[in-house]
PDB file of N, CA and C in Angstrom:
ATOM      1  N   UNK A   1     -67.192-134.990-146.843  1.00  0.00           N
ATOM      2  CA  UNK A   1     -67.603-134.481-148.126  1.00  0.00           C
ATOM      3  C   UNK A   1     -67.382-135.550-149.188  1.00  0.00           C
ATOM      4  N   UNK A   2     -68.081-135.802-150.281  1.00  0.00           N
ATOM      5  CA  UNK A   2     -68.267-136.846-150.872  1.00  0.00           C
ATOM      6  C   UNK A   2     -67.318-135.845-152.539  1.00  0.00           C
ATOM      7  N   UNK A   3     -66.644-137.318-152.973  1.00  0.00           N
ATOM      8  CA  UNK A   3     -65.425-136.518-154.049  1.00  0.00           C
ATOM      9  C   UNK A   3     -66.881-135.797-154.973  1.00  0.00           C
ATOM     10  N   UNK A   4     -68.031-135.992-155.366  1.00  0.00           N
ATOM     11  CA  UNK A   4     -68.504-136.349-156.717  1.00  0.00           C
ATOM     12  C   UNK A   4     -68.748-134.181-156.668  1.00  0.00           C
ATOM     13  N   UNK A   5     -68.970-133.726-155.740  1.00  0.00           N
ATOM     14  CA  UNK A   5     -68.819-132.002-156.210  1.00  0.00           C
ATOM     15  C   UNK A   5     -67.682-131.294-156.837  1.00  0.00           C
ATOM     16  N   UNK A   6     -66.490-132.323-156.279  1.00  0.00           N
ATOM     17  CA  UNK A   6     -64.968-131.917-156.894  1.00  0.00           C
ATOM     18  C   UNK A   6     -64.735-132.322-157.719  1.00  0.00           C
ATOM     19  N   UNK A   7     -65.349-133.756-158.531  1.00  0.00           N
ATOM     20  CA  UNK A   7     -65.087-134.171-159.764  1.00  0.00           C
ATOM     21  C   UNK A   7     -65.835-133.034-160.609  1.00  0.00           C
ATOM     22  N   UNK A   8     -67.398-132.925-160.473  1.00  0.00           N
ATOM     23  CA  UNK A   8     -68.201-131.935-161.235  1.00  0.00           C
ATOM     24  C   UNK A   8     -67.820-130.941-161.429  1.00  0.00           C
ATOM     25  N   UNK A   9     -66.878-130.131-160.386  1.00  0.00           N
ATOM     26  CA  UNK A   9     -66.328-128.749-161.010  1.00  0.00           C
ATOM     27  C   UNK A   9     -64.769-128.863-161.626  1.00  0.00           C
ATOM     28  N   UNK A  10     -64.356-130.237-161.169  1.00  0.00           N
ATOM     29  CA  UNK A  10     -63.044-130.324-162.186  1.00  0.00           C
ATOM     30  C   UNK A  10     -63.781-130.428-163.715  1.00  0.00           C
ATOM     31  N   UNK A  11     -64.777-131.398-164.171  1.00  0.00           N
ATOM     32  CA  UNK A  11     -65.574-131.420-165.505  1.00  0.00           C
ATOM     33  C   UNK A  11     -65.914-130.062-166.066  1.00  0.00           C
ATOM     34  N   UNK A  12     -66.278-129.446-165.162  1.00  0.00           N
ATOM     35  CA  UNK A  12     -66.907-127.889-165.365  1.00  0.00           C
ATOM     36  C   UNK A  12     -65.564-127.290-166.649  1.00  0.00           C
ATOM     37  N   UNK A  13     -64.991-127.202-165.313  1.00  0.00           N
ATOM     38  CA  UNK A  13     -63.534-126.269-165.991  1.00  0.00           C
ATOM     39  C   UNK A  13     -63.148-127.017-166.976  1.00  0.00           C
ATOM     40  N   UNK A  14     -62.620-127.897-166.830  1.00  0.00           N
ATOM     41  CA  UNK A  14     -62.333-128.849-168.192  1.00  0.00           C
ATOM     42  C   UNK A  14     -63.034-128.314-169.404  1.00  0.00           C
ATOM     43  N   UNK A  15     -64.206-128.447-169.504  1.00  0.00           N
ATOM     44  CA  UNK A  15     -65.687-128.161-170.573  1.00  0.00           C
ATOM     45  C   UNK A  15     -65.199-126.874-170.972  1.00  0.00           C
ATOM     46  N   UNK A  16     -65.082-126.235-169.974  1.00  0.00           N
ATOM     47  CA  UNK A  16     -64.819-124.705-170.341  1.00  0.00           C
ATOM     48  C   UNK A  16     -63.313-124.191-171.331  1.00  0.00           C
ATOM     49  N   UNK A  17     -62.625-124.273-170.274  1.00  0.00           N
ATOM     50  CA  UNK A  17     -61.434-124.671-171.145  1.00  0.00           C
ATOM     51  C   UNK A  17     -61.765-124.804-172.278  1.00  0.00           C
ATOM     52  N   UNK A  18     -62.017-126.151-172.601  1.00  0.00           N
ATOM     53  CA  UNK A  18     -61.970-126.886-173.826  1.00  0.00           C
ATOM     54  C   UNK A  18     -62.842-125.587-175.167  1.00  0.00           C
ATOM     55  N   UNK A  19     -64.349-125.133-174.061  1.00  0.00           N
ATOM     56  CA  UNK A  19     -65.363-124.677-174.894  1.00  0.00           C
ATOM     57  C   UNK A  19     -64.361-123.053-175.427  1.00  0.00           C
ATOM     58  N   UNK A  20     -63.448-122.659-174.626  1.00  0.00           N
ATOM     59  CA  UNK A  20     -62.651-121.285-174.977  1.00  0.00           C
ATOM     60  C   UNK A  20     -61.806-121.788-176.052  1.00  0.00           C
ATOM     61  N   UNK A  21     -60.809-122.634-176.075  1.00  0.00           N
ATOM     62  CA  UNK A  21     -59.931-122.850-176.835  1.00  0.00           C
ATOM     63  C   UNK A  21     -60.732-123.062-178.353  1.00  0.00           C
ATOM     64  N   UNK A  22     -61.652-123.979-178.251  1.00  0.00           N
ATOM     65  CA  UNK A  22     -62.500-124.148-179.287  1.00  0.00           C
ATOM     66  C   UNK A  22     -63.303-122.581-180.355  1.00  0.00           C
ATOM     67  N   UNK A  23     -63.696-121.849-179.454  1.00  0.00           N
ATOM     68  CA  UNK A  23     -63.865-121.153-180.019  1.00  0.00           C
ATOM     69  C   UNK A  23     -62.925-119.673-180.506  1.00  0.00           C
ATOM     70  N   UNK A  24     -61.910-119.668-179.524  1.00  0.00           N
ATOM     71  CA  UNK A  24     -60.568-118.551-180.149  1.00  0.00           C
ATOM     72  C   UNK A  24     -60.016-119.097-181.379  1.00  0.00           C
ATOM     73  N   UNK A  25     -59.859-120.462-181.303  1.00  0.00           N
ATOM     74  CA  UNK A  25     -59.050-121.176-182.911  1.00  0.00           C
ATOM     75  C   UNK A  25     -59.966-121.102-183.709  1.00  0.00           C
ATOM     76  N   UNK A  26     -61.606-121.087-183.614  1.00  0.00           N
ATOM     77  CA  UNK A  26     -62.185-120.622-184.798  1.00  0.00           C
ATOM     78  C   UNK A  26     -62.444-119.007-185.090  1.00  0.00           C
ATOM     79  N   UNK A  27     -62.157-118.262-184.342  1.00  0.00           N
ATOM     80  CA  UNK A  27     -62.091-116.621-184.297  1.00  0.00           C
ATOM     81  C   UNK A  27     -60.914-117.018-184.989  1.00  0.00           C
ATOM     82  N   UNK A  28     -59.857-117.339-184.457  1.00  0.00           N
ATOM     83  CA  UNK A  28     -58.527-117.060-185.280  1.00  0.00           C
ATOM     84  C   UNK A  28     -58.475-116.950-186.735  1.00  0.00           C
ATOM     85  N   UNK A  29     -59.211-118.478-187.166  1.00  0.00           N
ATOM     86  CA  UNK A  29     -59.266-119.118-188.602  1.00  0.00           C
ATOM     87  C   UNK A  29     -60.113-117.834-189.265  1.00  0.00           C
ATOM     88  N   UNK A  30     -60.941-117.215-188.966  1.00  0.00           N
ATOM     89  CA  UNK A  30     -61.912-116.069-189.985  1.00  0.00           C
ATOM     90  C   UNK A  30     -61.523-114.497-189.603  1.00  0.00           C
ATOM     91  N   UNK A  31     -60.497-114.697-188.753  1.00  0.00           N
ATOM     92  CA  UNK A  31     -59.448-112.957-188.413  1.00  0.00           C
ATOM     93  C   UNK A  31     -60.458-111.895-188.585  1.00  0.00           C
ATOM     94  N   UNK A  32     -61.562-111.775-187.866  1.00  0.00           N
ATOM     95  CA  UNK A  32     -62.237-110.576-187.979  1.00  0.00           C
ATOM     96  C   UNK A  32     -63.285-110.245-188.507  1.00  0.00           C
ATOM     97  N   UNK A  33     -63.512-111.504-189.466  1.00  0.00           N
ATOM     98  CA  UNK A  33     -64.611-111.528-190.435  1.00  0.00           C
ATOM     99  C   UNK A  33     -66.161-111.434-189.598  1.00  0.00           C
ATOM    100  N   UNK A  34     -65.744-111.933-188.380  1.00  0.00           N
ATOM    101  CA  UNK A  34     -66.808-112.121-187.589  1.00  0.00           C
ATOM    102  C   UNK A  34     -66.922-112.517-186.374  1.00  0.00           C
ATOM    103  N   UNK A  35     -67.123-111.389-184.731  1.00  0.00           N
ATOM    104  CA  UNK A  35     -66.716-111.069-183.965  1.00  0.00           C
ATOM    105  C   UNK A  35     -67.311-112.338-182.899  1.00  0.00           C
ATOM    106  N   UNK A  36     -68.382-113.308-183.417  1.00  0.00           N
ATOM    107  CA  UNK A  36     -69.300-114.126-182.633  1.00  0.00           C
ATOM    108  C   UNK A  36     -68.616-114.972-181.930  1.00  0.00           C
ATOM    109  N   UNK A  37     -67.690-115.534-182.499  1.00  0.00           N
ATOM    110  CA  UNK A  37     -66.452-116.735-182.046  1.00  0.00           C
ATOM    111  C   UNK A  37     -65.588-115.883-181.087  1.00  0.00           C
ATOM    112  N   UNK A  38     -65.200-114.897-180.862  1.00  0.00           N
ATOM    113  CA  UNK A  38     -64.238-114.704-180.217  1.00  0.00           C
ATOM    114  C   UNK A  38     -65.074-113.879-178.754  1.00  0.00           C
ATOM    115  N   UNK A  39     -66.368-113.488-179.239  1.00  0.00           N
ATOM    116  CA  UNK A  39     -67.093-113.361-177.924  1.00  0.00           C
ATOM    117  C   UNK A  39     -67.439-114.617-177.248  1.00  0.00           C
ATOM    118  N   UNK A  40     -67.639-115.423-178.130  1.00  0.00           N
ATOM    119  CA  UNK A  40     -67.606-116.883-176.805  1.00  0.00           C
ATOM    120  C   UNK A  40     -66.593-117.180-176.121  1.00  0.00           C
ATOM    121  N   UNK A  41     -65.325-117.237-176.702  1.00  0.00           N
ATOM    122  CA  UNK A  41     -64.364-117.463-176.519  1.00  0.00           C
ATOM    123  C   UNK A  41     -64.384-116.700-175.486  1.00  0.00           C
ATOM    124  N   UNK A  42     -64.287-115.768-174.933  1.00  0.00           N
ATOM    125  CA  UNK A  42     -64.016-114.570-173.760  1.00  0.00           C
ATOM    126  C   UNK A  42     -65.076-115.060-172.897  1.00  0.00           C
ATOM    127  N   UNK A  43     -66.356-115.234-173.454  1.00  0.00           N
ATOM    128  CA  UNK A  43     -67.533-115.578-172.142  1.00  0.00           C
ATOM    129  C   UNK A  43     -66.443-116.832-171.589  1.00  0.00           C
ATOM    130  N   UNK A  44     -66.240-117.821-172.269  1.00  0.00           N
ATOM    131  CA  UNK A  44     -65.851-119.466-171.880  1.00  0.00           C
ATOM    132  C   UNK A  44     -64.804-119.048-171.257  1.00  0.00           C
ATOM    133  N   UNK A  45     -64.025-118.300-171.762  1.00  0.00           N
ATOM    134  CA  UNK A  45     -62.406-117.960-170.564  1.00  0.00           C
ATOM    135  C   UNK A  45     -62.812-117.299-169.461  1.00  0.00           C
ATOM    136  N   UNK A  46     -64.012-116.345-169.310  1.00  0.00           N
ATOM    137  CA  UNK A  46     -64.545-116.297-168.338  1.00  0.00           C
ATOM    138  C   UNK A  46     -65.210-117.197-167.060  1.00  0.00           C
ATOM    139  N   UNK A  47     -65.817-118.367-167.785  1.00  0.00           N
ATOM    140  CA  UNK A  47     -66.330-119.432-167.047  1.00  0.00           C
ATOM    141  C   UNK A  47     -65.272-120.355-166.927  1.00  0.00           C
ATOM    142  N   UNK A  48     -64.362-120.285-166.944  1.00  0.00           N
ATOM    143  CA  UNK A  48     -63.106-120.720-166.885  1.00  0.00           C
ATOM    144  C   UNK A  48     -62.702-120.395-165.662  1.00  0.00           C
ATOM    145  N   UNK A  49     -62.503-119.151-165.642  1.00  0.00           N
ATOM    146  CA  UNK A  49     -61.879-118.843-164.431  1.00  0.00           C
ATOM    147  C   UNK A  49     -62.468-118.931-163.327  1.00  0.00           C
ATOM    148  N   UNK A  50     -64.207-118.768-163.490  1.00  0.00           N
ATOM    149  CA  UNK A  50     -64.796-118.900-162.408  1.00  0.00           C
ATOM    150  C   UNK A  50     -64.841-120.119-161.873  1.00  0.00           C
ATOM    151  N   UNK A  51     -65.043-121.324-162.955  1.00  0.00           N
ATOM    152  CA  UNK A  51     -64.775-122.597-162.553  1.00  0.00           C
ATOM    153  C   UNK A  51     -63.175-123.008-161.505  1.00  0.00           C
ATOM    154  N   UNK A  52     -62.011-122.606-162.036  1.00  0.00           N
ATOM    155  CA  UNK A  52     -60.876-122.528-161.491  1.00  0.00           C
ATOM    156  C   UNK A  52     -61.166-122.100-159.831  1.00  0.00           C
ATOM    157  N   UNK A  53     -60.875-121.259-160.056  1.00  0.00           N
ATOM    158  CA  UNK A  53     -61.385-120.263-158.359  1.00  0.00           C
ATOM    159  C   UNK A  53     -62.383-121.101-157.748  1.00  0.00           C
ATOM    160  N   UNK A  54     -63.431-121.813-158.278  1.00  0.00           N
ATOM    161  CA  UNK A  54     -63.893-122.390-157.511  1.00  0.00           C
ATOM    162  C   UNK A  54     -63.753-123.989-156.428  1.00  0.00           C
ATOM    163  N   UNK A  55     -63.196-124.650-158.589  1.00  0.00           N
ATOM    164  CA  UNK A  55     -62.164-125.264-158.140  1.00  0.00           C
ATOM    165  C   UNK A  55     -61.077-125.243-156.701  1.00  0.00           C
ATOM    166  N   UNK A  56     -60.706-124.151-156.786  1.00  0.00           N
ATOM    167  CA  UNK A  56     -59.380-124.172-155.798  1.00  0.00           C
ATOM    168  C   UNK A  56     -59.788-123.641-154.402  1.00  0.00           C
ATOM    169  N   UNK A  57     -60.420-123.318-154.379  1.00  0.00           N
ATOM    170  CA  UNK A  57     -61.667-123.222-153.222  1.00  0.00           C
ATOM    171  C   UNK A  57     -61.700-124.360-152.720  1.00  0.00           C
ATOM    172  N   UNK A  58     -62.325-125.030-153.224  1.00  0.00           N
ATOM    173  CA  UNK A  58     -63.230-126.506-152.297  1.00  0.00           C
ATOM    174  C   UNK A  58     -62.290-127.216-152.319  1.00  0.00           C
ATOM    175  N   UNK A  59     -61.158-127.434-153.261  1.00  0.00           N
ATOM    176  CA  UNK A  59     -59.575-127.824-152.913  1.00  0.00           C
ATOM    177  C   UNK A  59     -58.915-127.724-151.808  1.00  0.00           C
ATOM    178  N   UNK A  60     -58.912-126.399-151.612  1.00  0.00           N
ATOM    179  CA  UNK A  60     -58.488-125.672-150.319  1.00  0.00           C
ATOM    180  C   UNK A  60     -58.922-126.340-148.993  1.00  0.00           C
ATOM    181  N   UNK A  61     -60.678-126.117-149.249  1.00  0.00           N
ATOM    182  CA  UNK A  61     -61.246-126.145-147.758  1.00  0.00           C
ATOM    183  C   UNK A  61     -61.427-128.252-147.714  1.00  0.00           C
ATOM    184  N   UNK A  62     -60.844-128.734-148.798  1.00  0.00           N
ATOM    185  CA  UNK A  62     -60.570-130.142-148.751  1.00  0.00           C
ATOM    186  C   UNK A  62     -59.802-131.009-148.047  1.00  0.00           C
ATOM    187  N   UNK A  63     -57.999-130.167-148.431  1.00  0.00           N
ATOM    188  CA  UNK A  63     -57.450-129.964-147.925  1.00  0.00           C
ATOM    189  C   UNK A  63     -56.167-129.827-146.588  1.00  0.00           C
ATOM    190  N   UNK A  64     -57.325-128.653-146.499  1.00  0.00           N
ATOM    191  CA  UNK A  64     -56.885-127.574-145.634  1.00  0.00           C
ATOM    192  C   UNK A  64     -56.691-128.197-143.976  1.00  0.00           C
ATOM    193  N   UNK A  65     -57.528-129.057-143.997  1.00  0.00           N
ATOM    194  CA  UNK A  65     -58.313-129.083-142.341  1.00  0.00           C
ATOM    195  C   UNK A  65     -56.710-130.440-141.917  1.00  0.00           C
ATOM    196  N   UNK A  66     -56.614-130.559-140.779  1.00  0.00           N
ATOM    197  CA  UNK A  66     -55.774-131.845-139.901  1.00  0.00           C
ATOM    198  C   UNK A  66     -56.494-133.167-140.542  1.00  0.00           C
ATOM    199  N   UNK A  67     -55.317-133.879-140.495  1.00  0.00           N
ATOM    200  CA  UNK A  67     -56.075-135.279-141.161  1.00  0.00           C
ATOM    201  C   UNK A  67     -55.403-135.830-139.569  1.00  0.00           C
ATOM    202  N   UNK A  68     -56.340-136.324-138.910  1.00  0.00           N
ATOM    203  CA  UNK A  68     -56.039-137.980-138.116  1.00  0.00           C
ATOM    204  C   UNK A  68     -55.886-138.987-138.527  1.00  0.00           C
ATOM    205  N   UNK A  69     -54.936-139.849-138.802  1.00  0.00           N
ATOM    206  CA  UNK A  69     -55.016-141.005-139.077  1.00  0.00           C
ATOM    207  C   UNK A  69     -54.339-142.086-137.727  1.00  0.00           C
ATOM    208  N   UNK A  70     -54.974-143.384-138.049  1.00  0.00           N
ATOM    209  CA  UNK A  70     -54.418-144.761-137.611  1.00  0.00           C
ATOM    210  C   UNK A  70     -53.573-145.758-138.378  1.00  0.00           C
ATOM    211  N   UNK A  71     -52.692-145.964-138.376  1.00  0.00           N
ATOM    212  CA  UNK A  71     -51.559-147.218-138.859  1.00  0.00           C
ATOM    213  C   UNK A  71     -52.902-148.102-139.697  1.00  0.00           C
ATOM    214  N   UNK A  72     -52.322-148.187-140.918  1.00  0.00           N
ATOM    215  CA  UNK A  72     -53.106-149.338-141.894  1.00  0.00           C
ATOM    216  C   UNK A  72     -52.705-150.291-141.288  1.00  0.00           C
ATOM    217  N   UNK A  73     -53.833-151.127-141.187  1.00  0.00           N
ATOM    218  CA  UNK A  73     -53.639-152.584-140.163  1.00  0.00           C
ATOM    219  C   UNK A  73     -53.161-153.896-141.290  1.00  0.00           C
ATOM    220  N   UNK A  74     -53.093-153.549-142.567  1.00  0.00           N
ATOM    221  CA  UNK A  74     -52.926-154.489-143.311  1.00  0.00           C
ATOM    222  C   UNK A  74     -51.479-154.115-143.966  1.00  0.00           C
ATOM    223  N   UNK A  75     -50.877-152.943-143.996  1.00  0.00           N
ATOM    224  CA  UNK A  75     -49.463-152.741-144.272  1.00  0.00           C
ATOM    225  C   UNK A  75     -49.172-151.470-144.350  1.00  0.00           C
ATOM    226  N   UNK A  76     -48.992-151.366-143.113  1.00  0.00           N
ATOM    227  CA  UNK A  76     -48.612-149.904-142.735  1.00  0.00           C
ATOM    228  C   UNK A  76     -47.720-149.008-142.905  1.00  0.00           C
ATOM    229  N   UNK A  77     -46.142-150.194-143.560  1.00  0.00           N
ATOM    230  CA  UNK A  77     -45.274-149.465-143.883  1.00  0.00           C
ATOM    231  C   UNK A  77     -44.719-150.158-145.133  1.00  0.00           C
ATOM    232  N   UNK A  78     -44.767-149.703-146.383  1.00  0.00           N
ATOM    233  CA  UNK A  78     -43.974-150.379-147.263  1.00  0.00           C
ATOM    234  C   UNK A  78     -43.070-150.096-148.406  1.00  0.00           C
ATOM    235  N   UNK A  79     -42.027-150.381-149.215  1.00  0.00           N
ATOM    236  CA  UNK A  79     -40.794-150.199-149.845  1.00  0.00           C
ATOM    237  C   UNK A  79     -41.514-149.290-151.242  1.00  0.00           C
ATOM    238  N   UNK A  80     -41.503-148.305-151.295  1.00  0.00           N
ATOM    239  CA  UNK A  80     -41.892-148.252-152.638  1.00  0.00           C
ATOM    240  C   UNK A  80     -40.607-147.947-153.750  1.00  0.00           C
ATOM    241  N   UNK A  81     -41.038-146.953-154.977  1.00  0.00           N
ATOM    242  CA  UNK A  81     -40.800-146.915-156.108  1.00  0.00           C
ATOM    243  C   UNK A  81     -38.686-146.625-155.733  1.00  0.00           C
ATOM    244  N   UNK A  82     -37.795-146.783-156.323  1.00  0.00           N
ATOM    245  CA  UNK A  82     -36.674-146.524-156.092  1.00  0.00           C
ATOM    246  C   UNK A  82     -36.260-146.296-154.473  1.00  0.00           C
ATOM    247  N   UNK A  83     -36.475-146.742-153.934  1.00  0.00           N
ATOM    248  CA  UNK A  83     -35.930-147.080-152.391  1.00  0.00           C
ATOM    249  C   UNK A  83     -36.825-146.213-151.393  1.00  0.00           C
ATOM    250  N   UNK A  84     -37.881-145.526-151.921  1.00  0.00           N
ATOM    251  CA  UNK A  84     -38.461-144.566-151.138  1.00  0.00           C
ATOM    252  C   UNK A  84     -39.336-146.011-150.413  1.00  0.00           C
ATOM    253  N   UNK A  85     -39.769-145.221-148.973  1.00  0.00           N
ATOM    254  CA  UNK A  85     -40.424-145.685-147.917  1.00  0.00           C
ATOM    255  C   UNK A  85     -41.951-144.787-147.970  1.00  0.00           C
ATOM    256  N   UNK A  86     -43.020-145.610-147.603  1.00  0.00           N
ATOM    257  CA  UNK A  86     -44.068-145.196-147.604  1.00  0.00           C
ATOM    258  C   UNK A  86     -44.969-145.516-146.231  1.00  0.00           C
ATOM    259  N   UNK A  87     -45.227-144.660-145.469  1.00  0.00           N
ATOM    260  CA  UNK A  87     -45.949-144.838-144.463  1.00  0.00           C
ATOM    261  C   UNK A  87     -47.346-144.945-144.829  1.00  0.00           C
ATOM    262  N   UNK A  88     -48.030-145.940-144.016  1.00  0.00           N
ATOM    263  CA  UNK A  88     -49.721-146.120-144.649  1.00  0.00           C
ATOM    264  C   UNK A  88     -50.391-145.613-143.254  1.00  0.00           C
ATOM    265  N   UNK A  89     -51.587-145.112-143.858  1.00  0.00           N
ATOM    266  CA  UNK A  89     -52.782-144.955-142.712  1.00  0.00           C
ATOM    267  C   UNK A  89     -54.042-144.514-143.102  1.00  0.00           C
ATOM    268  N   UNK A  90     -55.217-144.926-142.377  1.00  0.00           N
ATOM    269  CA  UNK A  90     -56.768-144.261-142.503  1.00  0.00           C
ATOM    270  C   UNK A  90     -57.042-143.782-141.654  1.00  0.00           C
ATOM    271  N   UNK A  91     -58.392-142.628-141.986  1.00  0.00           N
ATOM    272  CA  UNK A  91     -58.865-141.917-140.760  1.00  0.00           C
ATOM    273  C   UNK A  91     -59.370-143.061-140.665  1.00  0.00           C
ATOM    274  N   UNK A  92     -60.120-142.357-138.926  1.00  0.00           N
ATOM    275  CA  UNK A  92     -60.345-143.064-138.471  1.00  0.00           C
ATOM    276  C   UNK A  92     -61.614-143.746-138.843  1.00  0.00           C
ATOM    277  N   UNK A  93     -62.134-143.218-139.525  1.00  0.00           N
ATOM    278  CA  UNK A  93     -63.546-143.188-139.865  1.00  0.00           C
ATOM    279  C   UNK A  93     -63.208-144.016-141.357  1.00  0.00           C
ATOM    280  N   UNK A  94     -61.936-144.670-141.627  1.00  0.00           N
ATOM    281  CA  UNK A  94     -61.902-145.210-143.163  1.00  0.00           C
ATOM    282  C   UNK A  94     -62.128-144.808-143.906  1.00  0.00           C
ATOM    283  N   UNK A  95     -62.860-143.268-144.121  1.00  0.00           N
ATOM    284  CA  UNK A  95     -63.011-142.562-145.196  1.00  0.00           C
ATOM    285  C   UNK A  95     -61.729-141.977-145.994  1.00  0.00           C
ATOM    286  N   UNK A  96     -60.594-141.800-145.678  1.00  0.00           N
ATOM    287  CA  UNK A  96     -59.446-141.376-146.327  1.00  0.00           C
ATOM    288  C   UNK A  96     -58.273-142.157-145.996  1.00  0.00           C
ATOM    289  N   UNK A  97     -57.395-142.622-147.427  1.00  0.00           N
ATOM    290  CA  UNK A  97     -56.235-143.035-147.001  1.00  0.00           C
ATOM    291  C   UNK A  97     -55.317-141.874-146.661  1.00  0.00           C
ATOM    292  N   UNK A  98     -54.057-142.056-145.614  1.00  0.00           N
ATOM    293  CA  UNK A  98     -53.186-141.254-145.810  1.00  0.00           C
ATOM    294  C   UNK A  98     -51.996-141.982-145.704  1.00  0.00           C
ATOM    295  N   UNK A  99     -51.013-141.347-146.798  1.00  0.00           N
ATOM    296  CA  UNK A  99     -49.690-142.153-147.044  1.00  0.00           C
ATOM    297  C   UNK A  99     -49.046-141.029-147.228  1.00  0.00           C
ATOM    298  N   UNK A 100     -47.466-141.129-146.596  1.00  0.00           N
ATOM    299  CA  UNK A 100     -46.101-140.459-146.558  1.00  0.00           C
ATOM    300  C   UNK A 100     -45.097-141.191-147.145  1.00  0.00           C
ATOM    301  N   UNK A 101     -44.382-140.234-148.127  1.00  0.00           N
ATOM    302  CA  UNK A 101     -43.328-141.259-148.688  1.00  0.00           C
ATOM    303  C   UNK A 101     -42.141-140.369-148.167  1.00  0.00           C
ATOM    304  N   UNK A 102     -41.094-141.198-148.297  1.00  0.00           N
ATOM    305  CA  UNK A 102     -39.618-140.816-147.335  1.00  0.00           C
ATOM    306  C   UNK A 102     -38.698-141.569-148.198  1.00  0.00           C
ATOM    307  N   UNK A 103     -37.663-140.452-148.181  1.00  0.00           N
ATOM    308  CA  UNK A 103     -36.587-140.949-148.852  1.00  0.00           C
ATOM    309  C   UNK A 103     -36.162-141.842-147.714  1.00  0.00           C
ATOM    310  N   UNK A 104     -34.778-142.903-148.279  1.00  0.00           N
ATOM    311  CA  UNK A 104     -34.383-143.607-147.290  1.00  0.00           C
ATOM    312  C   UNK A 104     -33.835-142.726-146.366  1.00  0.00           C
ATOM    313  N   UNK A 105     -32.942-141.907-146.517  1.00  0.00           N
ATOM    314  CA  UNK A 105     -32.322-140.810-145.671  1.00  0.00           C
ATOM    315  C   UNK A 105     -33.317-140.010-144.377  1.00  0.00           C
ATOM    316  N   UNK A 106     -34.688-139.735-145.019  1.00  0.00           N
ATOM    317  CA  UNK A 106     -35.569-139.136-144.621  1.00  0.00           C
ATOM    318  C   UNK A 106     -36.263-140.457-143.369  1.00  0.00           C
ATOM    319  N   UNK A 107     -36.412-141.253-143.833  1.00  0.00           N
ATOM    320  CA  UNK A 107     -36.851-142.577-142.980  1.00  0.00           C
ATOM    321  C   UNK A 107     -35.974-142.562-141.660  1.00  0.00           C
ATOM    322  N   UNK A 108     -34.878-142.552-141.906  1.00  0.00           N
ATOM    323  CA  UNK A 108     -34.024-143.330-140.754  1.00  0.00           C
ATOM    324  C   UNK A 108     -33.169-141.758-139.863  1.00  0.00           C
ATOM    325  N   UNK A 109     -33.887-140.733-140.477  1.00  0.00           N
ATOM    326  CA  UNK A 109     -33.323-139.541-139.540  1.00  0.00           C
ATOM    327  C   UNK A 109     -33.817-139.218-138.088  1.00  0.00           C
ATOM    328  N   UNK A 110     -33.631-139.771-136.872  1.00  0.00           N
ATOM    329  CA  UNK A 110     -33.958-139.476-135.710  1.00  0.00           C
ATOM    330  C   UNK A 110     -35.025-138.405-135.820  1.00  0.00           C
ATOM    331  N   UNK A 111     -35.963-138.268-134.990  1.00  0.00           N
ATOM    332  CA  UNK A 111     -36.805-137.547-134.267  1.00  0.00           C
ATOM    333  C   UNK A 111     -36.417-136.224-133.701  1.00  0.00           C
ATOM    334  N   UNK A 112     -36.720-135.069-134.235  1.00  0.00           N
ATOM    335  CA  UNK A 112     -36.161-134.310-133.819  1.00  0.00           C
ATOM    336  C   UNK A 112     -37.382-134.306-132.079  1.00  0.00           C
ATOM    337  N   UNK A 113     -35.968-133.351-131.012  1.00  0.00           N
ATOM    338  CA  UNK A 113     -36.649-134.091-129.587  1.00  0.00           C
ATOM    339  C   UNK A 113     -36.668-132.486-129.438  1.00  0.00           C
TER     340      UNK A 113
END
């Protein structure tokens, strides 16, 4: 699956969001005077949520599934941020990195057998 459907519905929601908040703070500012702003506001928190849910959907089924990976052939294991350890790898197919970070403690704890 290619990121650019998950960026578009992260934009979605974003927009939305943005388009609700925008219009409740101008309902707020005229308290009643006039009901038009705060019905958008409710449509947009509506498309909000639908965006969300959908969002977390294709998140999910993103995800969700087993990742295979192979040892990064160019540095497979390396020191990162405050002593943590980072395991590297790609599918196999190079389409996804996958990396594990480990405390030092977490690194050097035997295998459970």
């Amino acid at each position: 699956m290619s990121d650019e459907p998950l960026f578009d519905l992260a934009v979605e929601f974003a927009l939305a969001t943005a388009h609700a908040a925008r219009y409740r703070t101008r309902a707020e500012l005229i308290r009643g005077q006039d009901t038009t702003d705060a019905d958008r506001a409710q449509h947009w928190d509506r498309t909000a949520s639908e965006h969300r849910d959908a969002l977390r959907e294709r998140l999910h089924a993103t995800t969700a599934r087993t990742v295979h990976a192979l040892p990064d052939e160019q540095l497979p294991v390396a020191t990162w941020q405050r002593g943590r350890i980072e395991v590297r790898a790609v599918t196999a197919d190079g389409a996804r990195a996958v990396r594990v970070r480990y405390t030092r403690a977490q690194a050097l704890e035997p295998e459970p057998r």
